[in-house]
Protein backbone atom coordinates (compact mmCIF):
# COMPACT_ATOMS: atom_id res chain seq x y z
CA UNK A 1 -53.28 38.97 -114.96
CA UNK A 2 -50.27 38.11 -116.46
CA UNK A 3 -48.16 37.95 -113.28
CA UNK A 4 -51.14 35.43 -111.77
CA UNK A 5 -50.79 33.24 -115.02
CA UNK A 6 -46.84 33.41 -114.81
CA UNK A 7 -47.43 32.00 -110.41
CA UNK A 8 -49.91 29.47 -111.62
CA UNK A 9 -47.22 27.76 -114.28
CA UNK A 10 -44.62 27.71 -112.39
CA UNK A 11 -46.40 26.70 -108.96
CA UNK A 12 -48.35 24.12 -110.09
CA UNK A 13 -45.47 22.17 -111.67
CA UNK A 14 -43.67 22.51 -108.28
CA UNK A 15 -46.28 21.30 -106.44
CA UNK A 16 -46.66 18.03 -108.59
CA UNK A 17 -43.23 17.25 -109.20
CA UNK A 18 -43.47 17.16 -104.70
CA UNK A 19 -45.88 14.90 -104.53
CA UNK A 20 -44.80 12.73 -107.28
CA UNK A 21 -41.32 12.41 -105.37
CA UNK A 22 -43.50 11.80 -102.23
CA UNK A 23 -45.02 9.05 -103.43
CA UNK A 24 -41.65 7.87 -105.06
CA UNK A 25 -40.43 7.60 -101.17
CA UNK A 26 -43.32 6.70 -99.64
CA UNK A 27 -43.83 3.98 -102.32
CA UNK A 28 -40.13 2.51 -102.21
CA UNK A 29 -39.49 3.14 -98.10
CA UNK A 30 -38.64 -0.27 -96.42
CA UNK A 31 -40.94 -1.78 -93.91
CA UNK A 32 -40.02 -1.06 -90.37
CA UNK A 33 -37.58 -3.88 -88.65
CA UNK A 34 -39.53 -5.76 -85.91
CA UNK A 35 -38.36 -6.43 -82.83
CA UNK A 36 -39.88 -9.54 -80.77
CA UNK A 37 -40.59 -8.91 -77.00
CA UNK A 38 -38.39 -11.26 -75.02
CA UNK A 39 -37.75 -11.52 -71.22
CA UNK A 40 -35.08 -9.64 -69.59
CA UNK A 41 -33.31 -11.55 -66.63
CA UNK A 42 -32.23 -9.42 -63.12
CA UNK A 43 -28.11 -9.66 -62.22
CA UNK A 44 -27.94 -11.25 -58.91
CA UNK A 45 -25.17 -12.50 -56.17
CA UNK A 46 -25.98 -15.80 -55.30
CA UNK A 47 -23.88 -18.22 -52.54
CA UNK A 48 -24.06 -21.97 -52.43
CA UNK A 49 -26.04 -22.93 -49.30
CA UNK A 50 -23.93 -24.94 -47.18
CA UNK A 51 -24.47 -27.00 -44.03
CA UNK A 52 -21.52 -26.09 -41.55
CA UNK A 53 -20.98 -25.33 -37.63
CA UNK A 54 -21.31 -22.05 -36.30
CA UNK A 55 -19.94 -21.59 -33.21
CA UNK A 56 -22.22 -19.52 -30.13
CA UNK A 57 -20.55 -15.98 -29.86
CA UNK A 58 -21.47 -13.14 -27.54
CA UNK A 59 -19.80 -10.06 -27.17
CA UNK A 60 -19.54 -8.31 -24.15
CA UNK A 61 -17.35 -4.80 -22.48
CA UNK A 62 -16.00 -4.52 -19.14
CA UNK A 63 -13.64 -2.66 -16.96
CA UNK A 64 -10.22 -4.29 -16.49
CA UNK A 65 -9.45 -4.64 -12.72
CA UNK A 66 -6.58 -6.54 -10.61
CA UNK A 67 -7.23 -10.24 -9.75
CA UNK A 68 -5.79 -9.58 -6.27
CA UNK A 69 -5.63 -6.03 -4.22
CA UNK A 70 -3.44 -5.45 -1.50
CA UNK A 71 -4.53 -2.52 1.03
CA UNK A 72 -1.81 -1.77 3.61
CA UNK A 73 -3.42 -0.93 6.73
CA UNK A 74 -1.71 -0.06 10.11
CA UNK A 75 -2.09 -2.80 12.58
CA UNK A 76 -0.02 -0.97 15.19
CA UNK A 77 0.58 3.20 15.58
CA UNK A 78 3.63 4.67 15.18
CA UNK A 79 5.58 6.83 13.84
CA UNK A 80 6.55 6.36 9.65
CA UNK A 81 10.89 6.17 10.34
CA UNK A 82 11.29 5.61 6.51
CA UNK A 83 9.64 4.97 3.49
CA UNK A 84 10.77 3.84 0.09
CA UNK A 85 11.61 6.30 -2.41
CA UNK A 86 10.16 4.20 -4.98
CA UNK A 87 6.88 3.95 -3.00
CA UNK A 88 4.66 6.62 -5.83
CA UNK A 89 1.75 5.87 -7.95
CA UNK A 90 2.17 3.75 -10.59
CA UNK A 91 5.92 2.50 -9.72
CA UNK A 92 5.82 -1.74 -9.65
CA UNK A 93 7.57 -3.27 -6.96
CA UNK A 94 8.21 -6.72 -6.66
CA UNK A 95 7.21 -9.56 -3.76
CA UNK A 96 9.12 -9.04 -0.57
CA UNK A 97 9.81 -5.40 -0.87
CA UNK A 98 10.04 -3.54 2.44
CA UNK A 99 8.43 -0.34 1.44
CA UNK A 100 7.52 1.42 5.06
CA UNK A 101 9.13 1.57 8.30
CA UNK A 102 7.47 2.68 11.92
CA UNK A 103 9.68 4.02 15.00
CA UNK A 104 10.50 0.16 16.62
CA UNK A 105 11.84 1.97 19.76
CA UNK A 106 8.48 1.26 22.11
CA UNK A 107 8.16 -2.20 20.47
CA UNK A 108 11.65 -3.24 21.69
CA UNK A 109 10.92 -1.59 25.15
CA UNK A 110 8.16 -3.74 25.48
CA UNK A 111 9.74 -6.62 24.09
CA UNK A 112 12.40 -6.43 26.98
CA UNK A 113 9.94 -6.05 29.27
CA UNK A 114 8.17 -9.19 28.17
CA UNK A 115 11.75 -11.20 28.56
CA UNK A 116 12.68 -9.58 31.96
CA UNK A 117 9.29 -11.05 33.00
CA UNK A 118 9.88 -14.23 32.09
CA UNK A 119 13.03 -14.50 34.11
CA UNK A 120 11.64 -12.87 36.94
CA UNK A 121 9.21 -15.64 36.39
CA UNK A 122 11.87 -18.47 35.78
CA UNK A 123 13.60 -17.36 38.31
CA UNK A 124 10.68 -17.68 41.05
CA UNK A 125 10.02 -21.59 39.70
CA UNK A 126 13.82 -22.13 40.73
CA UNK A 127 12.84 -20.45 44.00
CA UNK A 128 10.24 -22.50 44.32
CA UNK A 129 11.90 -25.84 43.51
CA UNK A 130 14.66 -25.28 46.50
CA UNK A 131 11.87 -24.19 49.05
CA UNK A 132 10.52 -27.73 48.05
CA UNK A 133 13.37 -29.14 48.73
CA UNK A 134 14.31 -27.61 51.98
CA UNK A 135 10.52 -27.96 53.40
CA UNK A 136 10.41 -32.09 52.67
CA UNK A 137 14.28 -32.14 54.38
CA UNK A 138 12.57 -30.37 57.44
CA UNK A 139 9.38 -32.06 57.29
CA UNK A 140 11.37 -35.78 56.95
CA UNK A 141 13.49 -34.55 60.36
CA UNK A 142 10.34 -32.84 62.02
CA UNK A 143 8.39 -36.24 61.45
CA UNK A 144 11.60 -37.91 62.73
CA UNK A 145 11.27 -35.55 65.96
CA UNK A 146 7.74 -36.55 66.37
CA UNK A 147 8.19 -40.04 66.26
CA UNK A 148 10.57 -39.48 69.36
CA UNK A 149 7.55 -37.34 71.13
CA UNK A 150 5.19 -40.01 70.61
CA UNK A 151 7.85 -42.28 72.34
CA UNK A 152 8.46 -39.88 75.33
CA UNK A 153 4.34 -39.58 75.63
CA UNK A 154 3.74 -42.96 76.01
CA UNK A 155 6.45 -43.64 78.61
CA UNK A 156 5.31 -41.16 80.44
CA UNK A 157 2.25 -42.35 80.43
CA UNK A 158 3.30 -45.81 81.08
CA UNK A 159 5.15 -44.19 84.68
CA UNK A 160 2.37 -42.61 85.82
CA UNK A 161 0.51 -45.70 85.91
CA UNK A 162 2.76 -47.38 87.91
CA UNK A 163 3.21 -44.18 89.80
CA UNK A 164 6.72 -43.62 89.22
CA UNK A 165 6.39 -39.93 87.49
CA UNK A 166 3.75 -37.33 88.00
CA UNK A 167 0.87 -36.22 85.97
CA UNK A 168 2.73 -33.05 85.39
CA UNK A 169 4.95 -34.66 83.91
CA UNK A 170 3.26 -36.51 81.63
CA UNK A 171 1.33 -33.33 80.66
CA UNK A 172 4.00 -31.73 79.78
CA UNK A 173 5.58 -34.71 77.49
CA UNK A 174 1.64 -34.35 75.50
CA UNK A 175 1.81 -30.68 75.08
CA UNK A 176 5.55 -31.06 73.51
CA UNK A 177 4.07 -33.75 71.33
CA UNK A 178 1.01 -31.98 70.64
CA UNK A 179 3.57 -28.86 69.10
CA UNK A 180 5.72 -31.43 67.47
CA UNK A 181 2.75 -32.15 65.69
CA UNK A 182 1.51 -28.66 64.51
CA UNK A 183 5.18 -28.25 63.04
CA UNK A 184 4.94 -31.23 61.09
CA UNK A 185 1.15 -30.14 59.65
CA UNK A 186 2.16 -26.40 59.19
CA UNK A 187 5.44 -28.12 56.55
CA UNK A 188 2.98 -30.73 54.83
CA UNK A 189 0.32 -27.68 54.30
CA UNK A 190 3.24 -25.48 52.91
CA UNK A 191 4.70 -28.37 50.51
CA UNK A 192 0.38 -28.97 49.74
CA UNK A 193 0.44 -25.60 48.85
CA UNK A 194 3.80 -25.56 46.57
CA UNK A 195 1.79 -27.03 43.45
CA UNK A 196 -0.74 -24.67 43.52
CA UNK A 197 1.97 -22.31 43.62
CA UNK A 198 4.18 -23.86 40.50
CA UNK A 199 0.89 -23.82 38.29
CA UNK A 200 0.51 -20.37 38.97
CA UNK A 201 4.08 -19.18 38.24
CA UNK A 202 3.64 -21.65 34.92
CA UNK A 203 0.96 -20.21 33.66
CA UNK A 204 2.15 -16.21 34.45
CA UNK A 205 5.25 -17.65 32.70
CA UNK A 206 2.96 -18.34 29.89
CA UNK A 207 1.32 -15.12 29.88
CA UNK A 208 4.82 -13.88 29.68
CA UNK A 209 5.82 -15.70 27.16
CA UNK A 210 2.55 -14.81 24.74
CA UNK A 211 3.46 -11.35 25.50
CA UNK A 212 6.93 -11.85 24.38
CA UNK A 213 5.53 -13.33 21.15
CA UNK A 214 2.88 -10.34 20.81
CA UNK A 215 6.00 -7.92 21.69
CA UNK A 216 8.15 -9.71 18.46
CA UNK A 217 5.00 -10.00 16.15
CA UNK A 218 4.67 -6.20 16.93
CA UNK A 219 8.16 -5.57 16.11
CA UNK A 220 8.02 -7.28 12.85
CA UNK A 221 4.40 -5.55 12.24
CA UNK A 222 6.73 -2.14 12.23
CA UNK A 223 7.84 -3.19 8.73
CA UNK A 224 5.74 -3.30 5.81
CA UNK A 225 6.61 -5.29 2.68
CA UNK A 226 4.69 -6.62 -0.77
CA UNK A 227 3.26 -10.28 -0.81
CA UNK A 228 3.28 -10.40 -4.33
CA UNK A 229 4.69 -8.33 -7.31
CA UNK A 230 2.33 -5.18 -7.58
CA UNK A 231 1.92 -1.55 -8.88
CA UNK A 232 1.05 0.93 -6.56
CA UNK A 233 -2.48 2.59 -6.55
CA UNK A 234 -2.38 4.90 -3.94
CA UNK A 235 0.14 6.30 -1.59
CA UNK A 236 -1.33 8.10 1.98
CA UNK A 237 1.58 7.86 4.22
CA UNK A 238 5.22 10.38 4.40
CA UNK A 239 8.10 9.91 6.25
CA UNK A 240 7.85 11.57 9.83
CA UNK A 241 4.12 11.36 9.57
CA UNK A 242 2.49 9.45 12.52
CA UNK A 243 0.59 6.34 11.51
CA UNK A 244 -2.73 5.17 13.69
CA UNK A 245 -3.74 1.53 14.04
CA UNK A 246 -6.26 0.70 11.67
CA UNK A 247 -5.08 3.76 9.43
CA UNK A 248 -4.47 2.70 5.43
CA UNK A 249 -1.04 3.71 4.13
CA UNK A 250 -1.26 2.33 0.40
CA UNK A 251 -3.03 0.23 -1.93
CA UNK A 252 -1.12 -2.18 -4.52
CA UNK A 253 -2.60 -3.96 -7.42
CA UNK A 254 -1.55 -7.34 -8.25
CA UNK A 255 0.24 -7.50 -12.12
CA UNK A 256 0.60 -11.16 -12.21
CA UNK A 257 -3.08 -11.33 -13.55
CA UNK A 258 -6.31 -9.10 -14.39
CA UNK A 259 -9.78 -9.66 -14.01
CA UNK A 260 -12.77 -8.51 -16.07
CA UNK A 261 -16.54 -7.94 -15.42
CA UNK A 262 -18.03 -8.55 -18.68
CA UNK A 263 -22.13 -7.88 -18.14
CA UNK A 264 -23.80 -9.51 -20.51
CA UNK A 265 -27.44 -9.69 -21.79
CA UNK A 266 -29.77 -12.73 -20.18
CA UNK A 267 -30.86 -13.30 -23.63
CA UNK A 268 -27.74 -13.99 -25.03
CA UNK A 269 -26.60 -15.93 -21.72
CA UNK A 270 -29.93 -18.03 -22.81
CA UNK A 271 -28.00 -18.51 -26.41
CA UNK A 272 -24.91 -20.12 -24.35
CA UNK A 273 -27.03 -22.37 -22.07
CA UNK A 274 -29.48 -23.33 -25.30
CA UNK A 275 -26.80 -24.12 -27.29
CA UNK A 276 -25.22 -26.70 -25.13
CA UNK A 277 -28.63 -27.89 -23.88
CA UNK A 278 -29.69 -28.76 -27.59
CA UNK A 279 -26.36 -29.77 -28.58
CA UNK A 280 -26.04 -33.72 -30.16
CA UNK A 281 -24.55 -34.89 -26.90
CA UNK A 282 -21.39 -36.20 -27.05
CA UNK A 283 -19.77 -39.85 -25.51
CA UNK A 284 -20.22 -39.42 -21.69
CA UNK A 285 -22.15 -36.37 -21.58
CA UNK A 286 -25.70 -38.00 -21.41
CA UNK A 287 -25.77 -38.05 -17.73
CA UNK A 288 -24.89 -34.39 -17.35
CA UNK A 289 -27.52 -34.19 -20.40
CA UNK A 290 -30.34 -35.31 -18.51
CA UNK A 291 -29.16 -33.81 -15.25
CA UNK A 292 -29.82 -30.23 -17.01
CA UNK A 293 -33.11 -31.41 -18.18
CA UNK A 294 -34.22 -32.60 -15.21
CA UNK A 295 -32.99 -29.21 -13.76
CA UNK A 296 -35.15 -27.16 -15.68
CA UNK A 297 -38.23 -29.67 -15.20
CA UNK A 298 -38.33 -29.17 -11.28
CA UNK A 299 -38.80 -25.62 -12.28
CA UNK A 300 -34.93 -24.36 -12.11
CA UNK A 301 -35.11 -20.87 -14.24
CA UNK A 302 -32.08 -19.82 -15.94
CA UNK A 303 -31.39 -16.36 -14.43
CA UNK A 304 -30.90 -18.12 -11.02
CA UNK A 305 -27.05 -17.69 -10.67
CA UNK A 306 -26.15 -21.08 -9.29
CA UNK A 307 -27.63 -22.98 -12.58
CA UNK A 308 -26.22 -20.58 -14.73
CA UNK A 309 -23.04 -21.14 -12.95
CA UNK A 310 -22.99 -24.48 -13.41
CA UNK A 311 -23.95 -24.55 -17.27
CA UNK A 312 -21.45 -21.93 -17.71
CA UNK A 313 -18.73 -24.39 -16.76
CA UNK A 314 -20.59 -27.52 -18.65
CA UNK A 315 -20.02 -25.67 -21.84
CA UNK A 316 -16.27 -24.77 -21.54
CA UNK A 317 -16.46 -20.95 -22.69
CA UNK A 318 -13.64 -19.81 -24.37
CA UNK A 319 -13.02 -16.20 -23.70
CA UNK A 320 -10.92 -13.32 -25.19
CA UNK A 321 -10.37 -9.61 -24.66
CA UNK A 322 -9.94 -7.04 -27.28
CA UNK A 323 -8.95 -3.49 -27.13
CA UNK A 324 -9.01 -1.67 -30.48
CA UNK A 325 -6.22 0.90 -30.65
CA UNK A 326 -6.66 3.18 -34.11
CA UNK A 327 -7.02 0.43 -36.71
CA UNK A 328 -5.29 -2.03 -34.49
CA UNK A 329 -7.10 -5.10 -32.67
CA UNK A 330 -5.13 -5.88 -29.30
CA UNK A 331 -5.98 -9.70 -28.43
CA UNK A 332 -5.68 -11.47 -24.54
CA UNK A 333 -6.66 -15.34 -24.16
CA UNK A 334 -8.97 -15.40 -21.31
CA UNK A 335 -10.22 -18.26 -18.87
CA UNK A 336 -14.07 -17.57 -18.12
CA UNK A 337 -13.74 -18.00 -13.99
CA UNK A 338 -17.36 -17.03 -12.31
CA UNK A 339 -20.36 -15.69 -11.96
CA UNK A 340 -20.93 -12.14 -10.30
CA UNK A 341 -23.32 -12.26 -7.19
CA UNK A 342 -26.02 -10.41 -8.37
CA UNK A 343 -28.30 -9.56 -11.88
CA UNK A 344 -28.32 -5.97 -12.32
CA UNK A 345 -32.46 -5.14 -12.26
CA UNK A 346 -32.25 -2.48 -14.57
CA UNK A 347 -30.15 -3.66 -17.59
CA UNK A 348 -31.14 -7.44 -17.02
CA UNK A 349 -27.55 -8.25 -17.17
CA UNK A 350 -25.18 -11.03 -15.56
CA UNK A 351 -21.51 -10.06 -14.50
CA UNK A 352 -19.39 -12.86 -16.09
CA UNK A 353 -15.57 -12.33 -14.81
CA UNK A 354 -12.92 -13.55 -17.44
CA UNK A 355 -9.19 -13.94 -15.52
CA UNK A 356 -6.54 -13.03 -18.19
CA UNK A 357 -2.76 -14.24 -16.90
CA UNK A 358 0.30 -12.70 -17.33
CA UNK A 359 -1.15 -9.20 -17.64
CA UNK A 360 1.99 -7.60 -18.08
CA UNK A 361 4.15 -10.12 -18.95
CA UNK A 362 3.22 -9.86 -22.62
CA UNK A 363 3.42 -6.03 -22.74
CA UNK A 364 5.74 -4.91 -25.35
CA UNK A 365 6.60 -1.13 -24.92
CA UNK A 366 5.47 1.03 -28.08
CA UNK A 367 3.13 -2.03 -29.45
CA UNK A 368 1.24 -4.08 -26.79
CA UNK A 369 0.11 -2.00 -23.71
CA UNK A 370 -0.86 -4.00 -20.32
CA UNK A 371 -3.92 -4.72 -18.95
CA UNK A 372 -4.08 -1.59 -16.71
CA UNK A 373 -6.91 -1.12 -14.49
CA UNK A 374 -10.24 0.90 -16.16
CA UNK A 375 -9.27 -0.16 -19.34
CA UNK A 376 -12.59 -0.38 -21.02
CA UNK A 377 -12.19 -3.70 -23.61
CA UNK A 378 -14.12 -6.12 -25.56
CA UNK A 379 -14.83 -9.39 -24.44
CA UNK A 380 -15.64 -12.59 -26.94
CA UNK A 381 -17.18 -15.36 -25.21
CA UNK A 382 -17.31 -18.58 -27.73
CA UNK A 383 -19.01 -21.99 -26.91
CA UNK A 384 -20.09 -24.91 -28.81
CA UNK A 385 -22.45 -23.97 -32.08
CA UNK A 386 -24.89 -26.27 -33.97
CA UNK A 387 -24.90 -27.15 -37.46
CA UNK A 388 -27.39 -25.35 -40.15
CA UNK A 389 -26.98 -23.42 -43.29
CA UNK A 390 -24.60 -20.12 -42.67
CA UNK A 391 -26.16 -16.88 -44.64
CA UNK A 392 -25.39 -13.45 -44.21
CA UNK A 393 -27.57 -11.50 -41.97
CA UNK A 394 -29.10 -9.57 -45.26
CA UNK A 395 -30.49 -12.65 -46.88
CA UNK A 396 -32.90 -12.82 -44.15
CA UNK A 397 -36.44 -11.05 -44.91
CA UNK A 398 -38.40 -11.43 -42.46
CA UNK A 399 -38.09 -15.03 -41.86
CA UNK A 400 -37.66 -15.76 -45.23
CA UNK A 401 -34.56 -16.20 -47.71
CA UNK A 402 -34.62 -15.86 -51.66
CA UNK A 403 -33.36 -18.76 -53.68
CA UNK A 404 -32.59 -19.23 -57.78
CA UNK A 405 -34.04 -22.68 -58.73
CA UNK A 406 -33.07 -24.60 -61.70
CA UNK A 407 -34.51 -23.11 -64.40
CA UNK A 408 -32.73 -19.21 -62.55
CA UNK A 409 -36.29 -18.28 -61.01
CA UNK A 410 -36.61 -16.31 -58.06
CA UNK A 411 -38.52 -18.49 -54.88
CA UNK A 412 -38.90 -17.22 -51.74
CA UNK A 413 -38.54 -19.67 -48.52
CA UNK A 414 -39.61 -19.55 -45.55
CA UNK A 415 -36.75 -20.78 -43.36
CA UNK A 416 -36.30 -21.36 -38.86
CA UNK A 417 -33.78 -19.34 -38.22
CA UNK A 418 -32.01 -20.68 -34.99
CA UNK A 419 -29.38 -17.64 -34.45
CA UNK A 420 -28.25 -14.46 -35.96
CA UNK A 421 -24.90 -13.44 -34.52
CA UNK A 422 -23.62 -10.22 -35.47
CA UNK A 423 -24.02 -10.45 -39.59
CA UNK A 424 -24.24 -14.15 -40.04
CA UNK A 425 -27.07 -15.75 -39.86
CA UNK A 426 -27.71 -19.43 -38.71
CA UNK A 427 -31.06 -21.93 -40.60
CA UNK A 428 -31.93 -25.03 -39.83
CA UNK A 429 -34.66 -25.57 -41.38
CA UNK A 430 -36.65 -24.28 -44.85
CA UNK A 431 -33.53 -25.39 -46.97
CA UNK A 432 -31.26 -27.34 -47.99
CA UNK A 433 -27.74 -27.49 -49.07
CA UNK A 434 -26.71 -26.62 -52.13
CA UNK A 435 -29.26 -24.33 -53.07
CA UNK A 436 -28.45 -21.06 -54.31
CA UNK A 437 -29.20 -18.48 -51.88
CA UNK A 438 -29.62 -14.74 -53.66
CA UNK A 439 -27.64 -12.02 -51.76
CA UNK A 440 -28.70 -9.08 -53.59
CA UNK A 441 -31.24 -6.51 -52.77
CA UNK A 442 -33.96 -7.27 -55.46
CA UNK A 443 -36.58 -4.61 -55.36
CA UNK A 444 -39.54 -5.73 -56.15
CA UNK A 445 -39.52 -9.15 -55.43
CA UNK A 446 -41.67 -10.91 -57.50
CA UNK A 447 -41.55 -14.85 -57.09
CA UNK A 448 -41.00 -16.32 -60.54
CA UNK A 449 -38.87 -13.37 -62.40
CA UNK A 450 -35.71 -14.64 -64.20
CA UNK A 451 -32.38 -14.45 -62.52
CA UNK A 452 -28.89 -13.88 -63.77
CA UNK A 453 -27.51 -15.55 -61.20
CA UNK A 454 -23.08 -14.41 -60.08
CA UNK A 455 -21.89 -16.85 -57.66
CA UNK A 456 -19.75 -14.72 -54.63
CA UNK A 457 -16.84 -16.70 -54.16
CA UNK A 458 -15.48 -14.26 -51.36
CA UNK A 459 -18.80 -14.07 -49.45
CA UNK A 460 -18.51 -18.09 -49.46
CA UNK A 461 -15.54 -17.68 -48.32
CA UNK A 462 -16.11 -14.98 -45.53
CA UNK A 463 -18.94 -17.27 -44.30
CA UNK A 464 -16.91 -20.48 -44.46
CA UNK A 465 -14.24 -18.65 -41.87
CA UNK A 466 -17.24 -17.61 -40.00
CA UNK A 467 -17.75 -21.25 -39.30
CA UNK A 468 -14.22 -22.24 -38.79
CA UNK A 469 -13.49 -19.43 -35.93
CA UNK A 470 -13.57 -21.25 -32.70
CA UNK A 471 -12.36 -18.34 -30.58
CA UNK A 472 -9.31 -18.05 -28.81
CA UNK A 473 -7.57 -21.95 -27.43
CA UNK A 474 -9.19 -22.58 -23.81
CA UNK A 475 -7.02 -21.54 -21.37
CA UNK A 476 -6.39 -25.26 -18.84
């Protein structure tokens, strides 16, 4: 009992004096600090929209290949007498080099041959021109002789009638006339025939003469030498080794210049050719304007080679070739020279070939190879542009753009977007300049939502070199 009494006084007092302090705190405990819901605005990268030029670029790869082959082939047989040391794969050897030799020794026989003919031959026209001239002195004394038989004849004849010489006689003087006569005929048909004669030995003198030519050109055809500065390709020919006509003994490629194939997308030929068709056109060019539009109304497509051809050159493509070696960009000016024959069916792709000069001229050993043959490179092909707002390729969302307004709200636009070329994209319509394009990925995007807008001075900048690149200087 007593310890029950002894909990109760000293609980209860506890228990009061905590909830009087309770209620001390409760009662003096500030009121809680409010805090008024506000708006919070996204961090964006905006760019200024800007009107500017971009320039028509397509990128292409090719295979590097010679502008000009030589193959060495055989026009005579014989046997290979010497051949250049320096005559191996990959060696360059300039213009005029004699690199192969054939045996000459039946070549000279027959040019000999050809020359003893033609003095054989000369040598009968001399003939010839003395038997002329004995055969009309004969035939002017033989005519001489049968004047005097015609004389004696008609005496005779004369005598008889008066009977003062017998018929016999006068028989006799006809018959010697009659073979006077058949001498004179038998030297006029031989000097008739002595023309006939000189055109023949002429013309075998000819023949002679083309032999002797064919005899020489065979001789020289026993040496082989370079028409222009090359590198070898190929080597099939040894010293001692017998050579048939028609047989190929080596293959050069030219080094002065290099040609590349570049195939390249119809589509993005269509880019070229649209961009120069829809171009503002410049003083002078309104004739060859409505030429190409005329063109294309009496039905000419643009994959027919010949019109592509021809707008190819309208629109002065620049070209260049890039190799990339490690972090390294290798650059060659290029002159875009023609059209390949043919569209390949299964790609859909047209052969451009770019000529690059000097193709190992500007090698420099360690830093700048050559253009060698099957090296596989990059080509740029640059024409005219048109003018529209530049934005990077990421600003576009599915033909739409996202723009801060004045008060920092997000808008969406829809915008014509003319071109994208690699990350750049090209509008020319949907907005205008100086609007403030956002960059960022906003996820969501809800039109309306506050912006804090960053302008991205280097992006601006990026974009604005985008513009200014023209390509590589037209080679003239």
């Amino acid at each position: 009992m007593r310890t029950a009494l002894r909990l109760l006084l000293i609980t209860v007092p506890l228990m009061l004096l905590g909830g009087a302090f309770l209620a001390y705190v409760i009662a003096n405990k500030p009121e809680p600090a409010r805090i008024d819901i506000a708006e919070r605005a996204t961090p964006v990268r905006v760019i200024r929209a800007v009107e500017a030029e971009l320039p028509t670029r397509v990128t292409a790869h090719g295979l590097v290949q010679p502008a000009r082959v030589f193959e060495a082939v055989a026009q005579l047989a014989g046997t290979a007498e010497w051949v250049d040391p320096d005559l191996r794969k990959g060696a360059i050897l300039p213009a005029g080099r004699v690199f192969l030799r054939l045996s000459r020794s039946d070549y000279l026989l027959a040019v000999e041959q050809a020359e003893a003919n033609i003095r054989a031959a000369r040598a009968k026209l001399a003939e010839l021109d003395i038997s002329e001239r004995n055969l009309k002195a004969a035939l002017e004394l033989e005519r001489k002789l049968l004047g005097i038989r015609e004389s004696d004849a008609e005496r005779t004849a004369r005598l008889v009638e008066r009977g003062a010489a017998s018929t016999t006689a006068l028989n006799n003087a006809r018959a010697a006339l009659l073979v006077q006569r058949q001498k004179v005929q038998n030297l006029e048909s031989s000097l008739a025939l002595l023309p006939a004669q000189r055109r023949s030995l002429v013309e075998q003198l000819a023949t002679y003469e083309i032999m002797l030519k064919t005899a020489r050109l065979n001789l020289e055809r026993t040496e082989f030498s370079l028409p222009f500065d090359a590198r070898v390709a190929r080597v099939a020919v040894e010293t001692g080794q017998f050579v048939r006509q028609g047989q190929l003994v080596a293959i050069f490629d030219g080094i002065d210049a290099a040609e590349v194939e570049a195939r390249i997308p119809l589509t993005e030929m269509m880019a070229l050719t649209r961009s120069a068709r829809t171009a503002p056109p410049s003083e002078g060019a309104g004739k060859a304007e409505g030429s190409g539009q005329t063109a294309i109304a009496q039905g000419t497509t643009w994959q027919e080679p010949l019109f592509l051809e021809k707008r190819l050159k309208e629109l002065g493509l620049r070209a260049e070739l890039r190799l990339r070696v490690g972090d390294e960009t290798l650059r060659w000016p290029g002159r875009v020279e023609r059209l390949s024959d043919t569209i390949d069916r299964k790609t859909g792709t047209l052969g451009v070939i770019v000529r690059v000069e000097d193709a190992y001229g500007s090698a420099s050993p360690g830093s700048r190879p050559p253009l060698i043959k099957g090296m596989f490179v990059e080509v740029v092909f640059t024409g005219t542009g048109r003018r529209g707002i530049i934005v990077p390729r990421s600003a576009l969302r599915d033909g739409m753009v996202m723009v801060a307004d004045s008060e920092d709200r997000l808008r969406l636009l829809r915008v014509t977007v003319e071109r994208v070329q690699d990350d750049v994209g090209l509008i020319t319509s949907g907005i205008a300049p100086g609007m403030r394009v956002v960059v960022s990925d906003l996820s969501p995007r809800t039109p309306g939502q506050l912006l804090a807008p960053v302008r991205d001075e280097v992006l601006e900048k990026r974009l604005a070199a985008e513009a200014a690149y023209h390509g590589p200087e037209r080679a003239q």
